[in-house]
N, C-alpha and C. Protein backbone atom coordinates (compact mmCIF):
# COMPACT_ATOMS: atom_id res chain seq x y z
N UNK A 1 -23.23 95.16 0.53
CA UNK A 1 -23.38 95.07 1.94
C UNK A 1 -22.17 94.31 2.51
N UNK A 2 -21.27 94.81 3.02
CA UNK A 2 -20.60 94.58 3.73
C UNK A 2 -21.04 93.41 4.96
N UNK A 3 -19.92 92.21 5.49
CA UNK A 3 -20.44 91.03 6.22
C UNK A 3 -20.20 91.52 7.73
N UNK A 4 -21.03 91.05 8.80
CA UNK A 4 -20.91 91.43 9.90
C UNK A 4 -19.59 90.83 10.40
N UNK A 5 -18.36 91.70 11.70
CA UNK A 5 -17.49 90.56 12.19
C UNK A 5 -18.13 89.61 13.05
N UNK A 6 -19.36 89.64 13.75
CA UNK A 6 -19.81 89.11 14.87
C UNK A 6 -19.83 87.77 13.97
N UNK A 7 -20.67 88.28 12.43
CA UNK A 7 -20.70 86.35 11.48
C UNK A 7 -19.56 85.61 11.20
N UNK A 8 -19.07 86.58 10.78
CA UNK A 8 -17.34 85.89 10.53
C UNK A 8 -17.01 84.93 11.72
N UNK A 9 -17.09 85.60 12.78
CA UNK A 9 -16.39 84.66 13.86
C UNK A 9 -17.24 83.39 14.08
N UNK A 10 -18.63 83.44 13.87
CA UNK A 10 -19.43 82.81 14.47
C UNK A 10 -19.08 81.31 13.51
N UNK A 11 -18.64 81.88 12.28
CA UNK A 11 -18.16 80.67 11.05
C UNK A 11 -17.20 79.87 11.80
N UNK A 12 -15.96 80.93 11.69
CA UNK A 12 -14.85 79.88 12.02
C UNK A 12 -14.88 79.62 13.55
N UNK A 13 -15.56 79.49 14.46
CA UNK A 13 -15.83 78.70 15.83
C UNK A 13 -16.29 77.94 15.26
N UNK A 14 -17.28 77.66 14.37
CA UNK A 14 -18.29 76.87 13.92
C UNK A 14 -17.34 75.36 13.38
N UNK A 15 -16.49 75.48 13.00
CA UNK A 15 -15.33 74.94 12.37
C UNK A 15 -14.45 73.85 13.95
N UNK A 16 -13.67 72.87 13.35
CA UNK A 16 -13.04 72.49 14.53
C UNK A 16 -11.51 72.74 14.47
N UNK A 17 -11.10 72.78 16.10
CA UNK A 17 -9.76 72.86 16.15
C UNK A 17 -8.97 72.04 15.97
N UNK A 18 -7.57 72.52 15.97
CA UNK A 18 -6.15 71.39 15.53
C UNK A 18 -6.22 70.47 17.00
N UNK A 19 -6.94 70.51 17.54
CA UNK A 19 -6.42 69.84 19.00
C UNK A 19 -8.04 68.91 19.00
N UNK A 20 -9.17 69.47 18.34
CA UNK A 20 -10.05 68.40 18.36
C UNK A 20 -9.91 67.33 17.06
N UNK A 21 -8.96 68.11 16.00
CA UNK A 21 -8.94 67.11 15.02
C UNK A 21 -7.90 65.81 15.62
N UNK A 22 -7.04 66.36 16.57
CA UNK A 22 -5.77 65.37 16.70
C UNK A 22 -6.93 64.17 18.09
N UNK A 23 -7.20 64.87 18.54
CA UNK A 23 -8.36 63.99 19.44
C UNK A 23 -9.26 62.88 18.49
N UNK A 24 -9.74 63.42 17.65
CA UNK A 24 -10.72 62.69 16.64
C UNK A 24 -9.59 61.55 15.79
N UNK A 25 -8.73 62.18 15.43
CA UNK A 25 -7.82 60.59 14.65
C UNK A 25 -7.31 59.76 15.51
N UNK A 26 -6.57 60.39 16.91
CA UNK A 26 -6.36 58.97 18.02
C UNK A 26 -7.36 58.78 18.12
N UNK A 27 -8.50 58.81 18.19
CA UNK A 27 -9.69 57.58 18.46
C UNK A 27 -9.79 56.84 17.17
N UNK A 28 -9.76 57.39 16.20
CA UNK A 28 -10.14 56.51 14.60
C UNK A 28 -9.25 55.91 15.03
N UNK A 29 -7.61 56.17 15.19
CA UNK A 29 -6.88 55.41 15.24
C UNK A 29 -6.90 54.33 16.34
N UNK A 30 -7.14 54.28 17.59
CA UNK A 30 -7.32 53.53 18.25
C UNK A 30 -8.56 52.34 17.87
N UNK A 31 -9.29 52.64 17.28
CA UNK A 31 -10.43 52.19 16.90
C UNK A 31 -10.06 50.91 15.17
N UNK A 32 -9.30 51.65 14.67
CA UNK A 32 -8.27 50.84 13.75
C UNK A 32 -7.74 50.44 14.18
N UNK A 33 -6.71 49.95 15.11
CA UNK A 33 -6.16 49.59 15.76
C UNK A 33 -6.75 48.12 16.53
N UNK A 34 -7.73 48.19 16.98
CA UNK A 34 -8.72 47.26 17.70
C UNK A 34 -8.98 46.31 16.28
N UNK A 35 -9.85 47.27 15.55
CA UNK A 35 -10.11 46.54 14.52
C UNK A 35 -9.07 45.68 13.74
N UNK A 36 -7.71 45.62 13.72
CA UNK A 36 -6.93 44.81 13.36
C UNK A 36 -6.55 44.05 13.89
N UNK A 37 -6.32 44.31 15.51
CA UNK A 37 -6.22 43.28 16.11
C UNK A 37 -7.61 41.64 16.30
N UNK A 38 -8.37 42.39 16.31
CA UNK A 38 -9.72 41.56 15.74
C UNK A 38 -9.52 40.53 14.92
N UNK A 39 -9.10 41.02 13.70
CA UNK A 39 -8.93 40.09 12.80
C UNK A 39 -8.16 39.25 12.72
N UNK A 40 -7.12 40.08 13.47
CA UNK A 40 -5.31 38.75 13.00
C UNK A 40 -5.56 38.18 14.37
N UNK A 41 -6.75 38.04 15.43
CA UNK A 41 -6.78 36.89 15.79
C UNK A 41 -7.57 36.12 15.17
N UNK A 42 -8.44 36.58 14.38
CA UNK A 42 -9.51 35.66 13.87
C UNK A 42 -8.75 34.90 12.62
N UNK A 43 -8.06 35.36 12.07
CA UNK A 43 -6.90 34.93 11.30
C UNK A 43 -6.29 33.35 11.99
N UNK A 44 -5.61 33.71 13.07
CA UNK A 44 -4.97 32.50 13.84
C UNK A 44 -6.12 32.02 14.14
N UNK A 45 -6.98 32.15 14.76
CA UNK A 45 -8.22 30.80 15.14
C UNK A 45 -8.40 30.31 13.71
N UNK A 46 -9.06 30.56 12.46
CA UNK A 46 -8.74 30.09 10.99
C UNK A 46 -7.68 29.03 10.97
N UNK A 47 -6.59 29.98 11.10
CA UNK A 47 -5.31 28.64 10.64
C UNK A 47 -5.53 27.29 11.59
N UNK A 48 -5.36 27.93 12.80
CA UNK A 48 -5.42 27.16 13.94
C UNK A 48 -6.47 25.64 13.44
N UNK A 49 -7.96 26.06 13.01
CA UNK A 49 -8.93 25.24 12.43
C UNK A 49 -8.75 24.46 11.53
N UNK A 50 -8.17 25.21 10.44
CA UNK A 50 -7.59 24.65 9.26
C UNK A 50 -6.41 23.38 9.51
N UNK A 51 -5.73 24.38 10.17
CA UNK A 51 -4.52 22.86 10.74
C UNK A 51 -4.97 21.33 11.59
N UNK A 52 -5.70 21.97 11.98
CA UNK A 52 -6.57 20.84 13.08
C UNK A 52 -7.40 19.81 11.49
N UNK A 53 -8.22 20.45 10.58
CA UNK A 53 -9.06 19.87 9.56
C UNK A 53 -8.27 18.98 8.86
N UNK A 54 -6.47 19.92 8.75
CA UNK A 54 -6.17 19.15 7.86
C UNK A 54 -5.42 17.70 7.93
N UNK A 55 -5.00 17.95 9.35
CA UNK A 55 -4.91 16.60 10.08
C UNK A 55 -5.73 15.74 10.61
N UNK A 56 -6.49 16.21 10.81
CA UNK A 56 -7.55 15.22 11.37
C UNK A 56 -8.39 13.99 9.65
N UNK A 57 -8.53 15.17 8.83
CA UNK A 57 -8.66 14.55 7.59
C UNK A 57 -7.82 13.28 7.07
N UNK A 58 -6.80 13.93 6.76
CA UNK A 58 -5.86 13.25 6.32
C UNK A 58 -5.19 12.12 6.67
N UNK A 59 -4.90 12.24 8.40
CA UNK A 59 -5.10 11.09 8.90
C UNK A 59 -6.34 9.86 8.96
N UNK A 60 -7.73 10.53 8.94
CA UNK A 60 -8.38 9.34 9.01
C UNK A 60 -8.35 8.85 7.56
N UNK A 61 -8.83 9.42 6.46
CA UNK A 61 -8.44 8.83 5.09
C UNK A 61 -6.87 8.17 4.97
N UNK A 62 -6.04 8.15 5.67
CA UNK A 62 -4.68 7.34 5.41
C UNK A 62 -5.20 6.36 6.37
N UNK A 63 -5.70 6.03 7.57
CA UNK A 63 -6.24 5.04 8.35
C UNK A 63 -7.17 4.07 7.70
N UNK A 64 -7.84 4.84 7.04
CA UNK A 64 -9.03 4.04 6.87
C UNK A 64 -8.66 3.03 5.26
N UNK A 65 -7.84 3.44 4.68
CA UNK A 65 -7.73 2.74 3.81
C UNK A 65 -6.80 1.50 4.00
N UNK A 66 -5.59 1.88 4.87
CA UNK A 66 -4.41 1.25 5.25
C UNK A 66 -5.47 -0.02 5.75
N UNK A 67 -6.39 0.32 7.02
CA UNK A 67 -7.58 -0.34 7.92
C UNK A 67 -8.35 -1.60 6.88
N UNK A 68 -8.88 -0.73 5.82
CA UNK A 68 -9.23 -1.93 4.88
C UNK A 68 -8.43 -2.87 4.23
N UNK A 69 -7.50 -2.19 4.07
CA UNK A 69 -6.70 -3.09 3.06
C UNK A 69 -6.75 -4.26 4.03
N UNK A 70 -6.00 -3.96 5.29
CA UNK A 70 -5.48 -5.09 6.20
C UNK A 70 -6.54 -6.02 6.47
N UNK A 71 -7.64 -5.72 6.37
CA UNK A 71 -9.16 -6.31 7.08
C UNK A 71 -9.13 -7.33 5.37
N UNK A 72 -9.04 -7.09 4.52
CA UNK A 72 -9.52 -8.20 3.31
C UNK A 72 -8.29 -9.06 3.13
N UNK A 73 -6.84 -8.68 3.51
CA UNK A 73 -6.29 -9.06 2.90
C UNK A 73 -6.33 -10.08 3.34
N UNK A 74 -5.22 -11.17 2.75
CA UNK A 74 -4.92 -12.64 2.77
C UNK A 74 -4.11 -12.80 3.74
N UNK A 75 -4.64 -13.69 4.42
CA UNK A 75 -3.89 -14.23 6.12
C UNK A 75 -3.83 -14.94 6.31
N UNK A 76 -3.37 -16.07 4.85
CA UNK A 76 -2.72 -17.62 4.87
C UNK A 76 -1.29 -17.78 4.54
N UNK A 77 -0.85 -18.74 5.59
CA UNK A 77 0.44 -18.76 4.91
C UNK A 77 1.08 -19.96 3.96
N UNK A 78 0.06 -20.24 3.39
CA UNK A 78 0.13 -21.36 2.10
C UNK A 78 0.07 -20.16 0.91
N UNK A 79 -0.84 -18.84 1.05
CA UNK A 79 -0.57 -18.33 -0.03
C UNK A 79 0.38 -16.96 0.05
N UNK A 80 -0.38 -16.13 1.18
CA UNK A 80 0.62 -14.76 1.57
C UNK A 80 0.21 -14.56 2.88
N UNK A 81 1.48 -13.93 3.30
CA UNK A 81 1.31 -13.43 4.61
C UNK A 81 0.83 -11.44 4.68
N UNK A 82 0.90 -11.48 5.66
CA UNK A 82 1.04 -9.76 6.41
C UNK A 82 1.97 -9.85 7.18
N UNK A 83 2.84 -9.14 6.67
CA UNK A 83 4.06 -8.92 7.18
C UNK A 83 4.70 -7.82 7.44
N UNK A 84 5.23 -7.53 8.88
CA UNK A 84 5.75 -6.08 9.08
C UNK A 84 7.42 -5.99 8.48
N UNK A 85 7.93 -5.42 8.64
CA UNK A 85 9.39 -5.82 8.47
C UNK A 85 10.02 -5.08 10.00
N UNK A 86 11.11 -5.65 10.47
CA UNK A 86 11.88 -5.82 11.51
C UNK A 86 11.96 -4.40 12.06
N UNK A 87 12.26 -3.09 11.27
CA UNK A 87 12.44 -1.80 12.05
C UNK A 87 11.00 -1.02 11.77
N UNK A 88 9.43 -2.06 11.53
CA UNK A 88 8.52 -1.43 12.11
C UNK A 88 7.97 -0.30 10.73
N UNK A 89 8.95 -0.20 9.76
CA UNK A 89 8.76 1.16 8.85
C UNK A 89 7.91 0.54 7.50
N UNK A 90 7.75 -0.74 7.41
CA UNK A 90 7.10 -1.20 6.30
C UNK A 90 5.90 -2.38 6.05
N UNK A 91 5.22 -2.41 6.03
CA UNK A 91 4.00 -3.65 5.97
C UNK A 91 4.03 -4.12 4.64
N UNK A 92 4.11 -5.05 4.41
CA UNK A 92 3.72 -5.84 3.31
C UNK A 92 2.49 -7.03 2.97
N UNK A 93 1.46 -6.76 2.17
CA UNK A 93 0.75 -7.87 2.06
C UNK A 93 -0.02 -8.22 0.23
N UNK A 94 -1.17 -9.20 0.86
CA UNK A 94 -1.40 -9.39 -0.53
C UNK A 94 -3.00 -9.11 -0.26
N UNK A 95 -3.94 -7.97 -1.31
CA UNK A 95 -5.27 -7.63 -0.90
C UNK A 95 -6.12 -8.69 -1.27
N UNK A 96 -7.24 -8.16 -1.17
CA UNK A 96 -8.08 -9.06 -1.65
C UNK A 96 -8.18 -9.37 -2.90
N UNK A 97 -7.81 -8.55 -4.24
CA UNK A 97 -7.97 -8.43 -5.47
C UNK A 97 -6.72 -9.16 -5.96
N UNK A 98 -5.67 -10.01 -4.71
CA UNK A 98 -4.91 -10.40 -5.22
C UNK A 98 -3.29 -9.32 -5.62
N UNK A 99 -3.42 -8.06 -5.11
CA UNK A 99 -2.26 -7.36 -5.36
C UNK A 99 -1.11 -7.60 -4.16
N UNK A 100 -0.08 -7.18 -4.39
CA UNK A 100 0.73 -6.77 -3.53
C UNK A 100 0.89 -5.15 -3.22
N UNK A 101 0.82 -5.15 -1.94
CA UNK A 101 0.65 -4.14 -1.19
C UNK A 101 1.74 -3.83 -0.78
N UNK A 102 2.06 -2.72 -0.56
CA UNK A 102 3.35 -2.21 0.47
C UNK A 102 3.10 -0.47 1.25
N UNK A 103 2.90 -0.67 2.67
CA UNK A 103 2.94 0.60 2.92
C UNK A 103 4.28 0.78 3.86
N UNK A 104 4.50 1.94 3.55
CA UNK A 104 6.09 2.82 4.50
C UNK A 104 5.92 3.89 4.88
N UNK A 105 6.83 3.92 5.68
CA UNK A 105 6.77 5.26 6.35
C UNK A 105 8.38 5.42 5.89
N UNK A 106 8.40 6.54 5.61
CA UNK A 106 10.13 7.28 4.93
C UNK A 106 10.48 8.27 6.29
N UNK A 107 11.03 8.21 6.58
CA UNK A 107 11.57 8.98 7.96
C UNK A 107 12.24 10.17 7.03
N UNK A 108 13.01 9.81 5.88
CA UNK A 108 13.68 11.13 4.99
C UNK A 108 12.81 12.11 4.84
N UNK A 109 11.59 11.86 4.22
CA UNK A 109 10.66 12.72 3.90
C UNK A 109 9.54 12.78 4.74
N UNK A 110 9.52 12.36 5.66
CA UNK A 110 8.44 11.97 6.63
C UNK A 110 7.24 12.11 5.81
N UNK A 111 6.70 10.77 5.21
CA UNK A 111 5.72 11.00 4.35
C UNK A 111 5.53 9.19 4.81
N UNK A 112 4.24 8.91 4.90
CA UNK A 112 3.42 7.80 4.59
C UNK A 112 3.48 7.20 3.12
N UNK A 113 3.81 5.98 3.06
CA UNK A 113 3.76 5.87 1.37
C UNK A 113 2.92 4.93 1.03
N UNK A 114 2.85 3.85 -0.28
CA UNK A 114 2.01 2.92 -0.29
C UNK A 114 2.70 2.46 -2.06
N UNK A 115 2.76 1.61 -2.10
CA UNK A 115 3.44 0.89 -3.45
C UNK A 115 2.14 -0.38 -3.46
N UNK A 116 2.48 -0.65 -4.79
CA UNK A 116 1.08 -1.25 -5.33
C UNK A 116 1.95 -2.14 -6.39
N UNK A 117 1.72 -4.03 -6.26
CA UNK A 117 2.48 -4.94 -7.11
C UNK A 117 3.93 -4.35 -7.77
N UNK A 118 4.47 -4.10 -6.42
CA UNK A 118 6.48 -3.52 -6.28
C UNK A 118 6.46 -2.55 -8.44
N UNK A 119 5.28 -2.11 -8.14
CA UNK A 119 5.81 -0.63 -8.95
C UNK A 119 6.71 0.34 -8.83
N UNK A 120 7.31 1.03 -9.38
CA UNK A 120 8.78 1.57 -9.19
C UNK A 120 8.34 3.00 -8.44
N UNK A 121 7.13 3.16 -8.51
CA UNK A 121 6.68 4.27 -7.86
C UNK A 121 5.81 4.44 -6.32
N UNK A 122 6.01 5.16 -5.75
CA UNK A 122 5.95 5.06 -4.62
C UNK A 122 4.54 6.15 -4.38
N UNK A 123 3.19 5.75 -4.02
CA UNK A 123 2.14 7.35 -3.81
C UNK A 123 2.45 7.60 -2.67
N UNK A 124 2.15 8.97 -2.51
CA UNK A 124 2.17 9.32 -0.68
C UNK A 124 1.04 9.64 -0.39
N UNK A 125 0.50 8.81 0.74
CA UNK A 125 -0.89 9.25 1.42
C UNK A 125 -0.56 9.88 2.39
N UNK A 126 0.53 10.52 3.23
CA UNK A 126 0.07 11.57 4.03
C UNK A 126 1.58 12.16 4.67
N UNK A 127 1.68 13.37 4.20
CA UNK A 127 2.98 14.50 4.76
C UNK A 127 2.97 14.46 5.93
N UNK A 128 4.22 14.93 6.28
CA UNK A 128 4.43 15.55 7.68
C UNK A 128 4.29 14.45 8.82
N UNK A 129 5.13 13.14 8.37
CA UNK A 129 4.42 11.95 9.43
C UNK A 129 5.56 11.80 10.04
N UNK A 130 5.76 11.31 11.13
CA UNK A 130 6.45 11.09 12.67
C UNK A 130 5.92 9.96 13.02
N UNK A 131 7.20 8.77 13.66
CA UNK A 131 6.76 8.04 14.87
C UNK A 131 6.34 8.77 15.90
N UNK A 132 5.86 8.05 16.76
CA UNK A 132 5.01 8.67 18.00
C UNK A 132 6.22 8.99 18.67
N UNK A 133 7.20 7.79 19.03
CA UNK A 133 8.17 8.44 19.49
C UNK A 133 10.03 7.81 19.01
N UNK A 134 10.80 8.49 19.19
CA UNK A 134 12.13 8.18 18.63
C UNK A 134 12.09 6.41 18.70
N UNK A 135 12.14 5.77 17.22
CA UNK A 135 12.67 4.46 17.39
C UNK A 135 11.20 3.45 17.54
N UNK A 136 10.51 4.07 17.67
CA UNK A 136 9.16 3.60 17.85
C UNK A 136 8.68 3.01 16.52
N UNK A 137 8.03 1.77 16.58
CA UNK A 137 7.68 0.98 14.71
C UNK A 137 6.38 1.94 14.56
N UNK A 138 6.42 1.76 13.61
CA UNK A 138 5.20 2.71 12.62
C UNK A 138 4.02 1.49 12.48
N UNK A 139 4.19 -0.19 11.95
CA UNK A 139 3.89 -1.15 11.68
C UNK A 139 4.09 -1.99 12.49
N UNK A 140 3.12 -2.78 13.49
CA UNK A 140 3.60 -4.21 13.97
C UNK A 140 2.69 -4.93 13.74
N UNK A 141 2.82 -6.17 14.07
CA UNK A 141 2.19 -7.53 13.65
C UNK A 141 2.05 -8.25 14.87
N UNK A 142 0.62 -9.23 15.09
CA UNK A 142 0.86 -9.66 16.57
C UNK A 142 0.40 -11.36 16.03
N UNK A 143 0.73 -12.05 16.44
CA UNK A 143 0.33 -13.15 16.30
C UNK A 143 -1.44 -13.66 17.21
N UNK A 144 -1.56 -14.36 16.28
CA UNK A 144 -3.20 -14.73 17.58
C UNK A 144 -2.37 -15.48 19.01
N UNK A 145 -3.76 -14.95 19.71
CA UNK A 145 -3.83 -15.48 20.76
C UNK A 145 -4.02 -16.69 20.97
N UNK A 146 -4.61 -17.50 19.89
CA UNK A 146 -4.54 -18.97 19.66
C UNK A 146 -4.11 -19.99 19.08
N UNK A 147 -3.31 -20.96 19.54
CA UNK A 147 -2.77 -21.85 18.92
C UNK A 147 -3.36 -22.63 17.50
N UNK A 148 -5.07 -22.13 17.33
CA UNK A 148 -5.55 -22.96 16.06
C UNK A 148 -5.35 -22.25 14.74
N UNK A 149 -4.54 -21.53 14.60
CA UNK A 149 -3.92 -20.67 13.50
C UNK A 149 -2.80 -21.53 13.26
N UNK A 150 -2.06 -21.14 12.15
CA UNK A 150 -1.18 -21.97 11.63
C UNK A 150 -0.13 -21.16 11.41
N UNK A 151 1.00 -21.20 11.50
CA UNK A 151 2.27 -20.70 11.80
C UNK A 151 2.64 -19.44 10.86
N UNK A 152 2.77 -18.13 11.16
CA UNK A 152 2.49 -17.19 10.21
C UNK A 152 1.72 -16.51 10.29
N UNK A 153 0.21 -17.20 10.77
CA UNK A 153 -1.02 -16.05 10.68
C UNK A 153 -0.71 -15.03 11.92
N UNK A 154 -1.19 -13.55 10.99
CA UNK A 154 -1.22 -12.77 11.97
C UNK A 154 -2.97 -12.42 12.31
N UNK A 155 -2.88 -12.07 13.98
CA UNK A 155 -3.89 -11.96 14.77
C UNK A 155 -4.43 -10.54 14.70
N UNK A 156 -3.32 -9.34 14.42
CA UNK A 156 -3.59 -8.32 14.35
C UNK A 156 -2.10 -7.12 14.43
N UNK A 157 -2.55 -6.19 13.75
CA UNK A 157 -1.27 -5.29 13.03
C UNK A 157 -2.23 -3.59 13.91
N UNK A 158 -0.42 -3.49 14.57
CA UNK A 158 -0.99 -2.08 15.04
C UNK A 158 -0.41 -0.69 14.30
N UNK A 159 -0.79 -0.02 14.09
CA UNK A 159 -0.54 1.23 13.27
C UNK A 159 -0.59 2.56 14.23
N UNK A 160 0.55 3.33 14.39
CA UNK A 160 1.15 3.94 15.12
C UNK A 160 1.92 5.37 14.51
N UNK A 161 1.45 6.22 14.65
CA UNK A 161 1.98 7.30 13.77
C UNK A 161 1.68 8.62 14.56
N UNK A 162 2.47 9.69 14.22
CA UNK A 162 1.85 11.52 14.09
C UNK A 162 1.93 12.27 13.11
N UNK A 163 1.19 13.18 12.83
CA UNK A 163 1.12 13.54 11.64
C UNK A 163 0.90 15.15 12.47
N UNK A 164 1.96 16.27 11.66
CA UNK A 164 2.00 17.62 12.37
C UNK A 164 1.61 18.52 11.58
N UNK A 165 0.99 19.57 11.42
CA UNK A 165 0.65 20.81 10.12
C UNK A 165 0.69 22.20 11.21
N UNK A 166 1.39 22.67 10.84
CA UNK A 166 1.73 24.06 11.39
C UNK A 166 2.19 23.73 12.94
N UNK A 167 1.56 24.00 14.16
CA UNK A 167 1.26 23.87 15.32
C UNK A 167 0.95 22.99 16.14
N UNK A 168 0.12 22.10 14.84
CA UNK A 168 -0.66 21.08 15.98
C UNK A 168 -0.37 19.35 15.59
N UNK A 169 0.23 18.91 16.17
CA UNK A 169 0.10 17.61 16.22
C UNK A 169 -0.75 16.49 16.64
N UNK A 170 -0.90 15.72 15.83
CA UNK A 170 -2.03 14.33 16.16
C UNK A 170 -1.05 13.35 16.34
N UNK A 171 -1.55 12.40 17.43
CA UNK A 171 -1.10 10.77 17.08
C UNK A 171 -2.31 10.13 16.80
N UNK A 172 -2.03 9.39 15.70
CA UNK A 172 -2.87 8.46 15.33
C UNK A 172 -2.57 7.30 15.64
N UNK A 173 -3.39 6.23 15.93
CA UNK A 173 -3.10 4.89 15.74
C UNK A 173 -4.50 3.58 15.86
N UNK A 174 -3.92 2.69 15.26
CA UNK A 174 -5.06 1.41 15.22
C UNK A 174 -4.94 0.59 14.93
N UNK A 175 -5.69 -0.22 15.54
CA UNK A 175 -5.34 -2.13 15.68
C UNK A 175 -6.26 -2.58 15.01
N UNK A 176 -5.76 -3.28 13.79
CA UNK A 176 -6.44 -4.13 12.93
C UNK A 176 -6.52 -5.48 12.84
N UNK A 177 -7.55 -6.35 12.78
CA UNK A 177 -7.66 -7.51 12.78
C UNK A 177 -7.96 -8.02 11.29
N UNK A 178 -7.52 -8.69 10.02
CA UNK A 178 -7.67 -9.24 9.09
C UNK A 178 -8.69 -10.41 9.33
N UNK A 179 -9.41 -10.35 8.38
CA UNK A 179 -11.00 -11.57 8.58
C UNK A 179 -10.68 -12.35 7.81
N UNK A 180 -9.40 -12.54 6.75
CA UNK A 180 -9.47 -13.62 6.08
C UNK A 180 -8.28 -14.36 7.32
N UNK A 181 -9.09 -15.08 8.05
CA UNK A 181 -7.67 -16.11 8.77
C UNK A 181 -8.30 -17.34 8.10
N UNK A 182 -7.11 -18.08 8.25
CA UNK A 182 -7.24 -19.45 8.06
C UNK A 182 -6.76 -20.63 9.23
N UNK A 183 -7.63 -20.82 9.77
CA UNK A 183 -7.60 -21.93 10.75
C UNK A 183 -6.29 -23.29 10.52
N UNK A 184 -5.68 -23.76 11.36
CA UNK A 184 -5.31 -25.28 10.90
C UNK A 184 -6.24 -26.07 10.00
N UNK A 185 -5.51 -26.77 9.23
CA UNK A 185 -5.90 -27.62 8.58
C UNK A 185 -6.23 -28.83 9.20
């Protein structure tokens, strides 16, 4: 039995054209298209987050320890002082456990550092660090407000820094008061 032409045709209508297929992939394609853009912003909000986490982290764990140290350490000057040094980039003291302390800021490497009883090695607690602004101390020292301290004691040490990761920059900073003072004798 021979096929009818009326079926034949009815097949290939049935079928789509070169002009609905090219219609059908600009939309997939447009539709891919969207869909990528989707992502590679969701991509940058990610980083964006991430950069924000990783500064915000990093800075308060470099604060908070720098913060303690300064709060136990020794703030007599019969035995040790807290001491900034003159261009602001270095603190020196003695903790509670009796160590010597040293934190810096390296402008070479812009890195936060911290030395422990003048070991030849230097740790870094936190990359990517900046004064707040050109020339600006990283470390100062304030004397009390009151004369019943004894010559040397410091009243309180301010800590002053930025710390940048990709895009976003933080300034950090904080004023510490040490609890071991020692009054006049």
């Amino acid at each position: 039995m021979k096929p009818d032409v009326r079926t034949i045709r009815k097949h290939r209508r049935a079928g789509m054209s070169i002009v609905e297929i090219l219609i059908s992939l600009s939309i997939a394609a447009l539709l891919l298209t969207a869909t990528a853009a989707a992502f590679d912003a969701a991509f940058e909000s990610y980083q964006i987050n991430n950069d924000l986490t990783l500064v915000s982290t990093s800075s308060r764990n470099a604060l908070h320890q720098i913060c303690a140290t300064i709060r136990s350490a020794w703030n007599d000057p019969d035995v040790a002082l807290i001491s900034a040094s003159t261009d602001g980039t270095e603190l020196s003291l003695t903790d509670a456990n009796g160590r010597d302390i040293i934190y810096r800021y390296d402008a070479n490497t812009s890195q936060l550092q911290v030395n422990i009883n003048a070991d030849s090695n230097w740790y870094v607690m936190v990359d990517n660090v900046s004064a707040i602004a050109a020339g600006e101390k990283v470390f100062t020292t304030i004397a009390p407000a009151s004369s019943h301290f004894d010559f040397g004691t410091v009243g309180k040490v301010i800590i002053r820094f930025c710390i940048q990761q990709g895009d976003f920059t933080q300034p950090v900073s904080a004023g510490v008061v040490p609890r071991n003072i020692v009054y006049e004798r």
